[in-house]
Protein backbone atom coordinates (compact mmCIF):
# COMPACT_ATOMS: atom_id res chain seq x y z
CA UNK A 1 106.47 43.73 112.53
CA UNK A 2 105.79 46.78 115.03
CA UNK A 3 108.99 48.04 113.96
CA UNK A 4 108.34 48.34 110.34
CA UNK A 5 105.13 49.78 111.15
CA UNK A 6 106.63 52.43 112.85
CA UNK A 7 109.41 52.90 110.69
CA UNK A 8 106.68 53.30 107.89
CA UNK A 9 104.82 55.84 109.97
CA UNK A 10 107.84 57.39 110.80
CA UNK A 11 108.25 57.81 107.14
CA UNK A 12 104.91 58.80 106.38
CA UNK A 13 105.24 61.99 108.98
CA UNK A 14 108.93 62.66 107.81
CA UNK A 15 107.09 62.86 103.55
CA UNK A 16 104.02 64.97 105.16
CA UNK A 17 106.57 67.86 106.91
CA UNK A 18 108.58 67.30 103.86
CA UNK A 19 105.66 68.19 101.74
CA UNK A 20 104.44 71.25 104.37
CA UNK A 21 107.88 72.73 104.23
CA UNK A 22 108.04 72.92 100.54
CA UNK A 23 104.35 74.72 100.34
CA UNK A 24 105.37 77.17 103.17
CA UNK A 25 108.66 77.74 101.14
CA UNK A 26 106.95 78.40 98.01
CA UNK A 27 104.51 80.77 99.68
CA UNK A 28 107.50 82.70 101.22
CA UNK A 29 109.00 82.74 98.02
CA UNK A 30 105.60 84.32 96.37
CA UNK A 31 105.50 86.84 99.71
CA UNK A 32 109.00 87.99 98.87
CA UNK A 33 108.32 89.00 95.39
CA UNK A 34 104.96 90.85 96.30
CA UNK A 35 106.78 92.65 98.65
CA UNK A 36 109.56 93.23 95.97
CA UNK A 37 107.05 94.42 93.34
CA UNK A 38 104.72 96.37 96.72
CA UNK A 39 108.28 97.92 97.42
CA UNK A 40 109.00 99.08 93.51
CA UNK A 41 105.56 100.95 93.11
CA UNK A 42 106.07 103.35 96.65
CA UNK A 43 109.52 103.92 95.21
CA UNK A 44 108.32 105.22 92.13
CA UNK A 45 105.12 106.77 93.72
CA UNK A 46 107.56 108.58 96.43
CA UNK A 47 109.77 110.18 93.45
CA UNK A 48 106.25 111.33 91.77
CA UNK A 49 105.36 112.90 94.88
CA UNK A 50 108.94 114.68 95.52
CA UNK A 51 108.69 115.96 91.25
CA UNK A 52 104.71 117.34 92.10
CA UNK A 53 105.74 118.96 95.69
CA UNK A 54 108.78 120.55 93.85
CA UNK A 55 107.10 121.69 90.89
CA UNK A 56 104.03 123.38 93.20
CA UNK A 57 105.27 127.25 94.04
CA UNK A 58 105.68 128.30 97.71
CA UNK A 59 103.24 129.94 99.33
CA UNK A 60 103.47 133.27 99.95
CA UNK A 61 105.23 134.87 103.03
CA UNK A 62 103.13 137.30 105.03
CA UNK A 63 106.40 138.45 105.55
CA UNK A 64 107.15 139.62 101.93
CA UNK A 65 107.09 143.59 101.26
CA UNK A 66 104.41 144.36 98.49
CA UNK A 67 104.72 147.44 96.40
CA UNK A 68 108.54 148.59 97.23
């Protein structure tokens, strides 16, 4: 009979881990694509950045002659 009862308890940890490693897979899974979607918007607020520091003239050279 102390076999079976530690077979069943044996069971009953094996179902428990079972049941932790699925949550802690799923909530990978979820951290992946929020990373994913975090990853997409500074993509796409880098290239708006680039456009707006390209678009913005230089400043000017104290270098530059004025009046020749």
């Amino acid at each position: 009979m102390s076999n079976k009862n530690e077979t069943n308890n044996i069971d009953d940890r094996l179902e428990s881990f079972e049941q932790r490693l699925n949550a802690l897979e799923t909530k990978l899974e979820t951290e992946r694509e929020d990373l994913e979607k975090l990853k997409e918007v500074s993509d796409k607020d880098h290239r708006k950045l680039e456009k707006i520091s390209h678009k913005s003239p230089p400043p000017p050279s104290s270098v530059s002659p004025v009046g020749l």
